[in-house]
N, C-alpha and C. Protein backbone atom coordinates (compact mmCIF):
# COMPACT_ATOMS: atom_id res chain seq x y z
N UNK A 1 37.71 -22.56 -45.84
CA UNK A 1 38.11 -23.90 -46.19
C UNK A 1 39.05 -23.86 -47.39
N UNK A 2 39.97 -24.52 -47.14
CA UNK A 2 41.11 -24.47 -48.42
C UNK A 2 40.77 -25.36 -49.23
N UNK A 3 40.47 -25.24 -50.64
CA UNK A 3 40.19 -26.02 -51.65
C UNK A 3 41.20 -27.13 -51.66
N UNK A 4 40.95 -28.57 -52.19
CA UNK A 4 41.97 -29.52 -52.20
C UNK A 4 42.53 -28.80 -53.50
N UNK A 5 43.95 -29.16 -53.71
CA UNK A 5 44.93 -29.09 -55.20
C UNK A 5 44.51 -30.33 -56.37
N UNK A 6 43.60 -31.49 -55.81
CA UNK A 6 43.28 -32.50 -56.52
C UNK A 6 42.12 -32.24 -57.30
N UNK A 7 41.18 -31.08 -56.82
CA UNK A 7 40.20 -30.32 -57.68
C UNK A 7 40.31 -29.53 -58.68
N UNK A 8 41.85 -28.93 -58.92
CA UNK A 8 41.96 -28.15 -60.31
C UNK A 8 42.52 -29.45 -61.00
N UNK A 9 43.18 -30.61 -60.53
CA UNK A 9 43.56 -31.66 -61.49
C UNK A 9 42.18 -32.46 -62.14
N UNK A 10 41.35 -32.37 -61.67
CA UNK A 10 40.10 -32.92 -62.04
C UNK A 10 39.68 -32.72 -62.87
N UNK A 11 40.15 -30.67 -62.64
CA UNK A 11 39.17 -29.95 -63.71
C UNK A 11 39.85 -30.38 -65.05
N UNK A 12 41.23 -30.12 -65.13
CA UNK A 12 42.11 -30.23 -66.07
C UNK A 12 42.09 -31.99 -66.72
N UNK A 13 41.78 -32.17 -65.95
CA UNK A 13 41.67 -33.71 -66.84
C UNK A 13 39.69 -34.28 -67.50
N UNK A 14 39.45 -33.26 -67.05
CA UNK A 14 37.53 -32.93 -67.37
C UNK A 14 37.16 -33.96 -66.55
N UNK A 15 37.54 -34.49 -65.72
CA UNK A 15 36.41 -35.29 -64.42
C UNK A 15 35.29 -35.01 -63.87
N UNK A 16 34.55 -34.14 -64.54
CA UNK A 16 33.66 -33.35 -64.13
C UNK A 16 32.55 -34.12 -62.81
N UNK A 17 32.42 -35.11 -63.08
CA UNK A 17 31.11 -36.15 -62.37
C UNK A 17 32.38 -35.98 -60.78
N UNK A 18 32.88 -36.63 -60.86
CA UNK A 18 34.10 -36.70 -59.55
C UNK A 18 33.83 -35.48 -58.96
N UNK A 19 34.85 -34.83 -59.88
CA UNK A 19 34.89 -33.45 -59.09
C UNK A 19 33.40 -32.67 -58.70
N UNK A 20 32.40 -33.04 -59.55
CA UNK A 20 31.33 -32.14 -59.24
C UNK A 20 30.31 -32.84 -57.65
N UNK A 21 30.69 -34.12 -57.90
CA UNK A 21 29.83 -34.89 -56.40
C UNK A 21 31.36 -34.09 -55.26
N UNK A 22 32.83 -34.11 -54.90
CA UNK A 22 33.44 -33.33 -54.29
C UNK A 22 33.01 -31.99 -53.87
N UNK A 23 33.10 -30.84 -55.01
CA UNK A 23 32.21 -29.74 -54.86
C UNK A 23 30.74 -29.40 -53.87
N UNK A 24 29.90 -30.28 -54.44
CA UNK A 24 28.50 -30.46 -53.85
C UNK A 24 28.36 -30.79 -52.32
N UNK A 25 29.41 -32.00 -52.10
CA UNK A 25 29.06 -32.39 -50.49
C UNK A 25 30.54 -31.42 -49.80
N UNK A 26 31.35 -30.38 -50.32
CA UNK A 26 31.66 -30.02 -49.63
C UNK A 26 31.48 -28.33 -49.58
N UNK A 27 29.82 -28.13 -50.21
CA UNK A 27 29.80 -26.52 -50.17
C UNK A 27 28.27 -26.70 -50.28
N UNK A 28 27.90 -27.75 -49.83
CA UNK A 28 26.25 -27.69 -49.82
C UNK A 28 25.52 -27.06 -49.25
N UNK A 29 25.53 -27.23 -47.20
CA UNK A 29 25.40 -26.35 -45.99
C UNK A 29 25.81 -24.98 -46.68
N UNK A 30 27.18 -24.06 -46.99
CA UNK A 30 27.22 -23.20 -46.92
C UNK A 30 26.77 -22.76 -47.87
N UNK A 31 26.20 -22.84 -49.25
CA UNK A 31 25.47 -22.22 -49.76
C UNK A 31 24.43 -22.12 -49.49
N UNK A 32 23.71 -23.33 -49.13
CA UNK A 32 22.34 -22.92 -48.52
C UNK A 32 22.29 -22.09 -47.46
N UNK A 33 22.67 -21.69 -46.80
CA UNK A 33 23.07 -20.61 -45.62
C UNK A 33 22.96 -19.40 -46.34
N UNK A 34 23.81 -19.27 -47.21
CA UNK A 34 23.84 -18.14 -48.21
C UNK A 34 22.85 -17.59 -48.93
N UNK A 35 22.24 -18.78 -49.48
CA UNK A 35 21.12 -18.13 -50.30
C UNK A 35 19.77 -17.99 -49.53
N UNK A 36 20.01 -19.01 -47.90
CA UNK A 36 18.86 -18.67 -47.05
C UNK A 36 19.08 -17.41 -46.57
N UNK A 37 20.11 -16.40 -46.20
CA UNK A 37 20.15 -15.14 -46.00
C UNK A 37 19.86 -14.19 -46.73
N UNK A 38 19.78 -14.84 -47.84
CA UNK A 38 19.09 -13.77 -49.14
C UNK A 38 17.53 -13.59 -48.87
N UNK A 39 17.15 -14.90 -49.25
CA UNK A 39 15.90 -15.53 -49.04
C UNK A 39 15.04 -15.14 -48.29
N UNK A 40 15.29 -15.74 -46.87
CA UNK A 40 14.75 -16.02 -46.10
C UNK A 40 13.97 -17.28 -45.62
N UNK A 41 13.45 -18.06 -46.75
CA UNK A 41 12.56 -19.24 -46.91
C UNK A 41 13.34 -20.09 -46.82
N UNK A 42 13.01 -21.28 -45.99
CA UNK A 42 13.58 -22.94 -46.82
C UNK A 42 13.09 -23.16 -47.80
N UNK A 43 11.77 -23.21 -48.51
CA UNK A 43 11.17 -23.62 -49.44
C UNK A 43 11.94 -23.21 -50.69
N UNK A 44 12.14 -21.71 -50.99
CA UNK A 44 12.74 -20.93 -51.53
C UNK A 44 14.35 -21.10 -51.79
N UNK A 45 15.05 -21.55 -50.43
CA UNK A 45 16.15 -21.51 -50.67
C UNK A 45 16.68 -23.07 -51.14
N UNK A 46 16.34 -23.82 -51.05
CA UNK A 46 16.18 -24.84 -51.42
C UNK A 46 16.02 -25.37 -52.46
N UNK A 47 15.05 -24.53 -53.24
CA UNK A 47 14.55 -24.62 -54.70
C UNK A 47 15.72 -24.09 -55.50
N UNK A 48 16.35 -22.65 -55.11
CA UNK A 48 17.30 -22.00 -55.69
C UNK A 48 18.40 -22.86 -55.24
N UNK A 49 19.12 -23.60 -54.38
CA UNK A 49 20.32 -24.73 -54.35
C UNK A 49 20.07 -25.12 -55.28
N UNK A 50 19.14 -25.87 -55.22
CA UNK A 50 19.16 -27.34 -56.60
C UNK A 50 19.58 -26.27 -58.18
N UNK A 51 18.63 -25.33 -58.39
CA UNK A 51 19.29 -24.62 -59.13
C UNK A 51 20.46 -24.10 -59.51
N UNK A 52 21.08 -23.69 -58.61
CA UNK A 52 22.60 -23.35 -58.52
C UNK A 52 23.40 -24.39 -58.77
N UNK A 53 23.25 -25.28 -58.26
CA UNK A 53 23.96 -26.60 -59.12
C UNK A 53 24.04 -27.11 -60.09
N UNK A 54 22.47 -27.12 -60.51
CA UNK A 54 22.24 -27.64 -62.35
C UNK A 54 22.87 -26.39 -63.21
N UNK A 55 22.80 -24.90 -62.59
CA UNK A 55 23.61 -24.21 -63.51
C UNK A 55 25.39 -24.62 -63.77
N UNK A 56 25.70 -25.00 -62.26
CA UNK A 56 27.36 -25.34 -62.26
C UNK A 56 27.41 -26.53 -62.72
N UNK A 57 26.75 -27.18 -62.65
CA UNK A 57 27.28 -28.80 -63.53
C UNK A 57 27.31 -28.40 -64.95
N UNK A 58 26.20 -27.30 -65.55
CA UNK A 58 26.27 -27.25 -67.06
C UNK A 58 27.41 -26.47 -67.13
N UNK A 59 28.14 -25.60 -66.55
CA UNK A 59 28.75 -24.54 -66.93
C UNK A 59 30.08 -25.29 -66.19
N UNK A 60 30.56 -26.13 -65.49
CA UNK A 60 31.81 -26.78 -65.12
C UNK A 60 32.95 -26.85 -65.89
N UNK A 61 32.35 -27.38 -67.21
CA UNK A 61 33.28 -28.05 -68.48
C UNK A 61 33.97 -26.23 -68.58
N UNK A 62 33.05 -25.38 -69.03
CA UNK A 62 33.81 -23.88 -69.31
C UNK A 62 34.30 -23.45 -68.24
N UNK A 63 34.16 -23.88 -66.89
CA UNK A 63 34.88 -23.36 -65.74
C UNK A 63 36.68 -22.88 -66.05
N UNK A 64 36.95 -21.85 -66.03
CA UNK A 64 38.66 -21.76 -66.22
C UNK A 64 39.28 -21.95 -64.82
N UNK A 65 38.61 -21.80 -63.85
CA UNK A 65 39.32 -22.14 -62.64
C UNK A 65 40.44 -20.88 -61.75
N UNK A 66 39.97 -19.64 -62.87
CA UNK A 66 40.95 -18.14 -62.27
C UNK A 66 40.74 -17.65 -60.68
N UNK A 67 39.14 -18.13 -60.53
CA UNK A 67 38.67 -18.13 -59.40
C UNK A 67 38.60 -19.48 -58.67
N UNK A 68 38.45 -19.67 -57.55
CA UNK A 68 38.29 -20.16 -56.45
C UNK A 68 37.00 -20.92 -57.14
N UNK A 69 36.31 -22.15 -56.68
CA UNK A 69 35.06 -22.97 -56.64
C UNK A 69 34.33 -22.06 -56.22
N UNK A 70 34.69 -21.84 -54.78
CA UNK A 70 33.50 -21.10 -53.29
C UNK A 70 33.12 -20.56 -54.12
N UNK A 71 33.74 -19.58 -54.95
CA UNK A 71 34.05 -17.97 -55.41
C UNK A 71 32.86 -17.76 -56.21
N UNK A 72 33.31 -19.18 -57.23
CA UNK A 72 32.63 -19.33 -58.13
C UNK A 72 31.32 -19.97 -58.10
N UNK A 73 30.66 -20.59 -57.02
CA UNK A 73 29.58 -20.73 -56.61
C UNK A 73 28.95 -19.81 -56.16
N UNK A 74 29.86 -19.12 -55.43
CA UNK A 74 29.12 -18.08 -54.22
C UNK A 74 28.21 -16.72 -55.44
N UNK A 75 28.59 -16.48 -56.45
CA UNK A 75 28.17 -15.98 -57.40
C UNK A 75 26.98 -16.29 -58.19
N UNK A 76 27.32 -18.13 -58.73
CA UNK A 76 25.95 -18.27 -59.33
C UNK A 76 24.48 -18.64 -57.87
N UNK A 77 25.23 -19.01 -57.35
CA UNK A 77 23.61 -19.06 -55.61
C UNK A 77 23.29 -17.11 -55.72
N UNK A 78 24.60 -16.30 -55.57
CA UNK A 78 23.99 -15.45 -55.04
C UNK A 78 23.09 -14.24 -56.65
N UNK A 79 23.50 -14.75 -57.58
CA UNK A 79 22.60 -14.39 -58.75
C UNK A 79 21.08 -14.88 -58.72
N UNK A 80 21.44 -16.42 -58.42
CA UNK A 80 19.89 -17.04 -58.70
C UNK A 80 19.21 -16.98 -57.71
N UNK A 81 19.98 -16.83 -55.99
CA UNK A 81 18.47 -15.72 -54.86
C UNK A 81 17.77 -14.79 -55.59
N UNK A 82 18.82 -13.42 -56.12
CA UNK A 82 18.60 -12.07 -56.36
C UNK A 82 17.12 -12.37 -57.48
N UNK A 83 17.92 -13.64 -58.55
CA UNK A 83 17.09 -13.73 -59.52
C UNK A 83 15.53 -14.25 -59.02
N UNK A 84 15.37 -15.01 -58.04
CA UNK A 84 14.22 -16.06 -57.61
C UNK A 84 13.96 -14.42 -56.91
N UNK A 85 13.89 -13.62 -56.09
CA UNK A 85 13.59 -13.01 -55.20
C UNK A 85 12.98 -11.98 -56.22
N UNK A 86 13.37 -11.43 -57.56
CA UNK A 86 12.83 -10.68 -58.69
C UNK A 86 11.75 -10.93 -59.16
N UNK A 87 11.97 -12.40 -59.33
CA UNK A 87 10.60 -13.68 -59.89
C UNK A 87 9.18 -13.38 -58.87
N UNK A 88 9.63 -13.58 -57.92
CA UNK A 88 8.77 -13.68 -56.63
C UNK A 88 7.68 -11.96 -56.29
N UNK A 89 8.49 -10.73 -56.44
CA UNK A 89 8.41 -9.76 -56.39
C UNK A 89 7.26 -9.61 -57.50
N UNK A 90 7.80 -9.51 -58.60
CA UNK A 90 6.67 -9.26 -59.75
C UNK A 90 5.24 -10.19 -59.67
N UNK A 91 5.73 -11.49 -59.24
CA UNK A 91 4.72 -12.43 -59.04
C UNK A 91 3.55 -11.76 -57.98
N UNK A 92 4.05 -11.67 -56.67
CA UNK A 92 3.26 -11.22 -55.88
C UNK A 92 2.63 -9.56 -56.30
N UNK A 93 3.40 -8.63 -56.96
CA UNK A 93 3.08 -7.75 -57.46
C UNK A 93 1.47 -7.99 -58.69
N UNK A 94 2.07 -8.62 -59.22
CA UNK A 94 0.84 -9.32 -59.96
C UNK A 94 -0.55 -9.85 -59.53
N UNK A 95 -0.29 -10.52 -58.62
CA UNK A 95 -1.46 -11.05 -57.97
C UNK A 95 -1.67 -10.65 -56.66
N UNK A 96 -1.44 -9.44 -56.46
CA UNK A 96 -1.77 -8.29 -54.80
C UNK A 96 -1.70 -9.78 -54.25
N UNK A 97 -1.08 -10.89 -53.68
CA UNK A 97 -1.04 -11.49 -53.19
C UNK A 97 0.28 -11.48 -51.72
N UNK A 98 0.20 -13.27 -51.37
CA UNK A 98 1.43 -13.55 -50.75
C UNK A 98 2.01 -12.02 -49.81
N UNK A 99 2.13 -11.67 -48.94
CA UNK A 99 2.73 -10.83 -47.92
C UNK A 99 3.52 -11.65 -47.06
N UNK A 100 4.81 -12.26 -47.35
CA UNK A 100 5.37 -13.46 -46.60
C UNK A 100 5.81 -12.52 -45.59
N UNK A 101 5.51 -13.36 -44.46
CA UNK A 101 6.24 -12.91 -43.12
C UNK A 101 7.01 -14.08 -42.70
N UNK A 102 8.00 -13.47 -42.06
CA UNK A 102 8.90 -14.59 -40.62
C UNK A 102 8.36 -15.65 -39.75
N UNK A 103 7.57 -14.55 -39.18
CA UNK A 103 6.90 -15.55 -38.38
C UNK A 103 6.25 -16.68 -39.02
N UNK A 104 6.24 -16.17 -40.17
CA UNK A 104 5.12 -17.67 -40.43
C UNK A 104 5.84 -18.96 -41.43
N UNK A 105 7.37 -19.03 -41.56
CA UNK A 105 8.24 -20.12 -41.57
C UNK A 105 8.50 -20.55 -40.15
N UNK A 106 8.09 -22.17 -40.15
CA UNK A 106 8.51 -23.25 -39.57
C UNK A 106 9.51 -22.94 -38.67
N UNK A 107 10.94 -22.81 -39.81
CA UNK A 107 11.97 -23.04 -39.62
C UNK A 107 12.95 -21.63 -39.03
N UNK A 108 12.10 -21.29 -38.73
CA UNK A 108 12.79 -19.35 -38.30
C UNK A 108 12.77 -20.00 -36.49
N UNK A 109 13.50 -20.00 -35.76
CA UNK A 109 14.20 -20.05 -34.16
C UNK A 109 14.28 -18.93 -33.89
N UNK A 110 14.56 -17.27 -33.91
CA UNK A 110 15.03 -16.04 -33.82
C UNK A 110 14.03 -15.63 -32.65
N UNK A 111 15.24 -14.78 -31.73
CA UNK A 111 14.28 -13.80 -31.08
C UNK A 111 13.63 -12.75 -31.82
N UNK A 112 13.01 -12.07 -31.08
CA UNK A 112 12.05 -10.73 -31.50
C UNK A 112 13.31 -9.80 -32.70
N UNK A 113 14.51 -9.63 -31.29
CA UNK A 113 15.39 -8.85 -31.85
C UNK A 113 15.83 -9.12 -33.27
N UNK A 114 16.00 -10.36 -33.47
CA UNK A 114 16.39 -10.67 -34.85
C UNK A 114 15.19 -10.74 -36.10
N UNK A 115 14.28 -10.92 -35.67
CA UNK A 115 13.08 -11.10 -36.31
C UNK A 115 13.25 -9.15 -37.13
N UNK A 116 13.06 -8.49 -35.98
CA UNK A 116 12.98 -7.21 -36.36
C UNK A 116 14.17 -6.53 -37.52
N UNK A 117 15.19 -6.91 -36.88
CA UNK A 117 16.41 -6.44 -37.89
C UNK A 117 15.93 -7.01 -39.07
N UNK A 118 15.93 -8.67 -39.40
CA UNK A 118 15.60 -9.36 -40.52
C UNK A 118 14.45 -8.75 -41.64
N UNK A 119 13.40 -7.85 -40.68
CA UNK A 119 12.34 -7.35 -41.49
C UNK A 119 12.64 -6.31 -41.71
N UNK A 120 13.57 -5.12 -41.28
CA UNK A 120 14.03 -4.24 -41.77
C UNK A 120 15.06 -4.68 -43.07
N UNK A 121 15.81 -5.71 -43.04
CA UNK A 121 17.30 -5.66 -44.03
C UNK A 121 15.64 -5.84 -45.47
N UNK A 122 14.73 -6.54 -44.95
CA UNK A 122 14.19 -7.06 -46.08
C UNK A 122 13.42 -5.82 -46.37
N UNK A 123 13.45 -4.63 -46.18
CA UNK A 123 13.38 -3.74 -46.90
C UNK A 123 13.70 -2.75 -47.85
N UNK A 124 14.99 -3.38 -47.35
CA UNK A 124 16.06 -2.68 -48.18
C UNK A 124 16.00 -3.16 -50.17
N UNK A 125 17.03 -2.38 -50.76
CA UNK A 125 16.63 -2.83 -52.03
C UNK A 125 17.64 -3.69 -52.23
N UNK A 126 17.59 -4.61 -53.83
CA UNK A 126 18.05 -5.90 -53.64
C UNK A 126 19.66 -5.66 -53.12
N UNK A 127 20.20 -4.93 -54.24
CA UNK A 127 21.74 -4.72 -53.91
C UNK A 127 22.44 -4.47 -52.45
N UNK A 128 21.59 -3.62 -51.97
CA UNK A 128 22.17 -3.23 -50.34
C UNK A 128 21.99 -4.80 -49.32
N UNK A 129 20.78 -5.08 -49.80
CA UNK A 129 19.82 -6.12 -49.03
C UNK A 129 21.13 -6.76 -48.82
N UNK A 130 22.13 -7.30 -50.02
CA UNK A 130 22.51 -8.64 -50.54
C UNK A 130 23.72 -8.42 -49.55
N UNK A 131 24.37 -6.99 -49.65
CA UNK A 131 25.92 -6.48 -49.48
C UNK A 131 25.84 -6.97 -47.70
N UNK A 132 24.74 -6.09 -47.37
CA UNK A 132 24.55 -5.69 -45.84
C UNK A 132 24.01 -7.22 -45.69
N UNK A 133 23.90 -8.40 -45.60
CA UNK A 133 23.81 -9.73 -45.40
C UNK A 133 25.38 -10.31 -45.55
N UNK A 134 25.81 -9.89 -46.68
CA UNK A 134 27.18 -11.00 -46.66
C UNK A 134 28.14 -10.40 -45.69
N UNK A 135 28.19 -9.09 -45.09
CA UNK A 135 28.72 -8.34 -44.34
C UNK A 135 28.15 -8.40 -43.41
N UNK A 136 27.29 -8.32 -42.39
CA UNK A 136 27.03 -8.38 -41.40
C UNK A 136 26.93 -9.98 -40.75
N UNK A 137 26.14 -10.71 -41.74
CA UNK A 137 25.73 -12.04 -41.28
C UNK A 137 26.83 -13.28 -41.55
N UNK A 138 27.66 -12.87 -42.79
CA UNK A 138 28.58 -14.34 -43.15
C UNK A 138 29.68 -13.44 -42.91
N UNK A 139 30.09 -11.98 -42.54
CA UNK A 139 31.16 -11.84 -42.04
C UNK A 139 32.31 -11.68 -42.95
N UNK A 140 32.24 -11.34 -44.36
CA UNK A 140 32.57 -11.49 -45.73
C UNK A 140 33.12 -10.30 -45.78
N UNK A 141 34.55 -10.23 -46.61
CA UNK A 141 35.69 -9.25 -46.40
C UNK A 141 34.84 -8.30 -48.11
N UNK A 142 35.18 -7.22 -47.98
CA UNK A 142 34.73 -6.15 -49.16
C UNK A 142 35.22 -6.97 -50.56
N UNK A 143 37.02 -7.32 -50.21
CA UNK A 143 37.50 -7.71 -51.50
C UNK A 143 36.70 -9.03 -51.80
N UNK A 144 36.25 -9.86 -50.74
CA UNK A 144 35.57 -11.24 -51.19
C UNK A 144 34.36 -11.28 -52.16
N UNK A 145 33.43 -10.01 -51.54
CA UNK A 145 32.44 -9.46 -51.73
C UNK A 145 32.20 -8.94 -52.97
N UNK A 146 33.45 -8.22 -53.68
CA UNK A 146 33.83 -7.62 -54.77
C UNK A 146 34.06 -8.88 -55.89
N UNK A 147 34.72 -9.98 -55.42
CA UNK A 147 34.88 -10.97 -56.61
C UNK A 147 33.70 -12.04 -56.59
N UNK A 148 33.32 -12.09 -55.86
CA UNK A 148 31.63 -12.94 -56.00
C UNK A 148 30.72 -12.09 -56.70
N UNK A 149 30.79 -10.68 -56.63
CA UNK A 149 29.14 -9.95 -57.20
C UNK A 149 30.10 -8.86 -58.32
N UNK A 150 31.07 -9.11 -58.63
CA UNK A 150 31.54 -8.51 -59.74
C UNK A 150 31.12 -7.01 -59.56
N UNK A 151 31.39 -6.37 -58.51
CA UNK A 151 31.33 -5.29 -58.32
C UNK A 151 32.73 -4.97 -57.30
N UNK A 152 32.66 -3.09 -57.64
CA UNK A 152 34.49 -2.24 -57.13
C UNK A 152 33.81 -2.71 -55.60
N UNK A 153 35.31 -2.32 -55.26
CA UNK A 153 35.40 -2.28 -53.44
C UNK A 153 34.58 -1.20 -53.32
N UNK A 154 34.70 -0.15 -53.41
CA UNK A 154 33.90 1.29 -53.65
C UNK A 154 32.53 1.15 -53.34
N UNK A 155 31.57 0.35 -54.48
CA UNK A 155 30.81 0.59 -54.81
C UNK A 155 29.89 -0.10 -53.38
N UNK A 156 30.56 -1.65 -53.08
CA UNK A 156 30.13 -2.25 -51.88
C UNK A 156 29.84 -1.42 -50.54
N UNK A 157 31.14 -1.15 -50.27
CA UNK A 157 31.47 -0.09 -48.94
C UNK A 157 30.22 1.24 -49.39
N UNK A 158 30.01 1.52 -50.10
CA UNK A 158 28.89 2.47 -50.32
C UNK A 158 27.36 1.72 -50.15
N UNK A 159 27.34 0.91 -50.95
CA UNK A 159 26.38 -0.11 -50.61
C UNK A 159 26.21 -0.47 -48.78
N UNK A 160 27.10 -0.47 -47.99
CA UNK A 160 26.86 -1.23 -47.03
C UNK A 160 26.43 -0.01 -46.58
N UNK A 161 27.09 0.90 -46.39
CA UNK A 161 26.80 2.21 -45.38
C UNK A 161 25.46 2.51 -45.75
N UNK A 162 24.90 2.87 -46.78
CA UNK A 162 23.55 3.03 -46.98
C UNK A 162 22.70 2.34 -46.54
N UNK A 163 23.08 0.89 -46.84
CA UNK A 163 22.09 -0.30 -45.67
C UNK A 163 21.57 0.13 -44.68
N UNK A 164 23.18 0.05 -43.55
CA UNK A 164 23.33 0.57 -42.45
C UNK A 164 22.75 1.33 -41.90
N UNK A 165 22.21 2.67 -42.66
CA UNK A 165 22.15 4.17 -42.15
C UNK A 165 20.39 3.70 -42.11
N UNK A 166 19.85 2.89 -43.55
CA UNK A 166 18.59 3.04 -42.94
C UNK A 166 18.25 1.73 -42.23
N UNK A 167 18.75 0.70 -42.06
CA UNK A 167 18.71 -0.12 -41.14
C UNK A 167 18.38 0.17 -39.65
N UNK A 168 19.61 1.40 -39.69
CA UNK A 168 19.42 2.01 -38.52
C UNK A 168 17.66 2.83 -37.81
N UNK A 169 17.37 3.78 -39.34
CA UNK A 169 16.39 3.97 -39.20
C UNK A 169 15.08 3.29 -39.02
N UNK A 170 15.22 1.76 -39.16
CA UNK A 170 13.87 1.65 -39.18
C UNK A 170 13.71 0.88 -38.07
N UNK A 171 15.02 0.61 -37.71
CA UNK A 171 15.39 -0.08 -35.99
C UNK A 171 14.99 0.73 -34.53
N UNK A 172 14.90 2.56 -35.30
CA UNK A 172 15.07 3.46 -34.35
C UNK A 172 16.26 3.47 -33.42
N UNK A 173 17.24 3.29 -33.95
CA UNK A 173 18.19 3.09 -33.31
C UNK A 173 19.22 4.36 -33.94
N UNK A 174 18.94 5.54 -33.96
CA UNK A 174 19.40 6.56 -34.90
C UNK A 174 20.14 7.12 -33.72
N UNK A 175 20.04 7.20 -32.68
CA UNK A 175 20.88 7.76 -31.44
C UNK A 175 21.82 7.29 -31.22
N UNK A 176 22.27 5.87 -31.77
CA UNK A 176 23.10 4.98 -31.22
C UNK A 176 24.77 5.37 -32.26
């Protein structure tokens, strides 16, 4: 989606309320998509939207605008999954609790096949988890990938292949 040219005039004139209800209803769906591929949960991903926003409304005014909005969203959603998914980890670590499965959101439609891949990526560790999602599932170019998570082309493309390789393995799909 091509950003309107009437959104860096916004910024530049500090319209922030304008421009920030613009922003919101036109990158709402796709972040939540985003951070539900992190996720996995509605509950979860949901909680982290609203978050991701109250961080960009506070941080708007310092916005310089070098980057793209998406760009610049797609960064703070995909910090505050990584971050909620850290939260969550230690939490359940803490209290030998919670073993969330797939199956047991509502809102999961998926065949078997996808169910299975999904429980493999979610084994992976956070970084690969994140790479091998925006690459496989949103279809997200290395360089895109590179300016949202502030990481080299290099380091991604290494990131993904490792995914991959044990993705593969736990798919049994090592022949293929």
């Amino acid at each position: 989606m091509q950003e309107p040219g009437i959104w860096k005039e916004q910024l530049q004139k500090q319209q922030y309320q304008t421009l920030f209800g613009n922003i919101v209803e036109a990158y709402t769906e796709r972040l939540y998509w985003h951070i539900r591929s992190i996720l996995l949960r509605h509950d979860w991903s949901d909680d982290v939207l609203q978050e991701c926003f109250i961080k960009a409304w506070k941080a708007l005014p310092s916005f310089r605008g070098d980057a793209a909005f998406y760009t610049w969203l797609y960064r703070i959603a995909t910090n505050e999954a990584l971050a909620h998914l850290k939260k969550e980890r230690r939490f359940q670590w803490q209290e030998g609790a919670l073993n969330y499965h797939l199956s047991a959101d509502p809102y999961f439609d998926g065949d078997e096949a996808l169910k299975s891949l999904l429980d493999a990526v979610a084994e992976l560790p956070d970084k690969q988890q994140t790479v091998f999602k925006l690459k496989y599932f949103q279809n997200l170019s290395f360089k895109e990938m590179s300016e949202m998570l502030n990481t080299s082309v290099g380091a991604l493309k290494a990131s993904f292949h490792h995914a991959k390789e044990k993705v593969k393995v736990q798919l049994n799909l090592n022949e293929f």
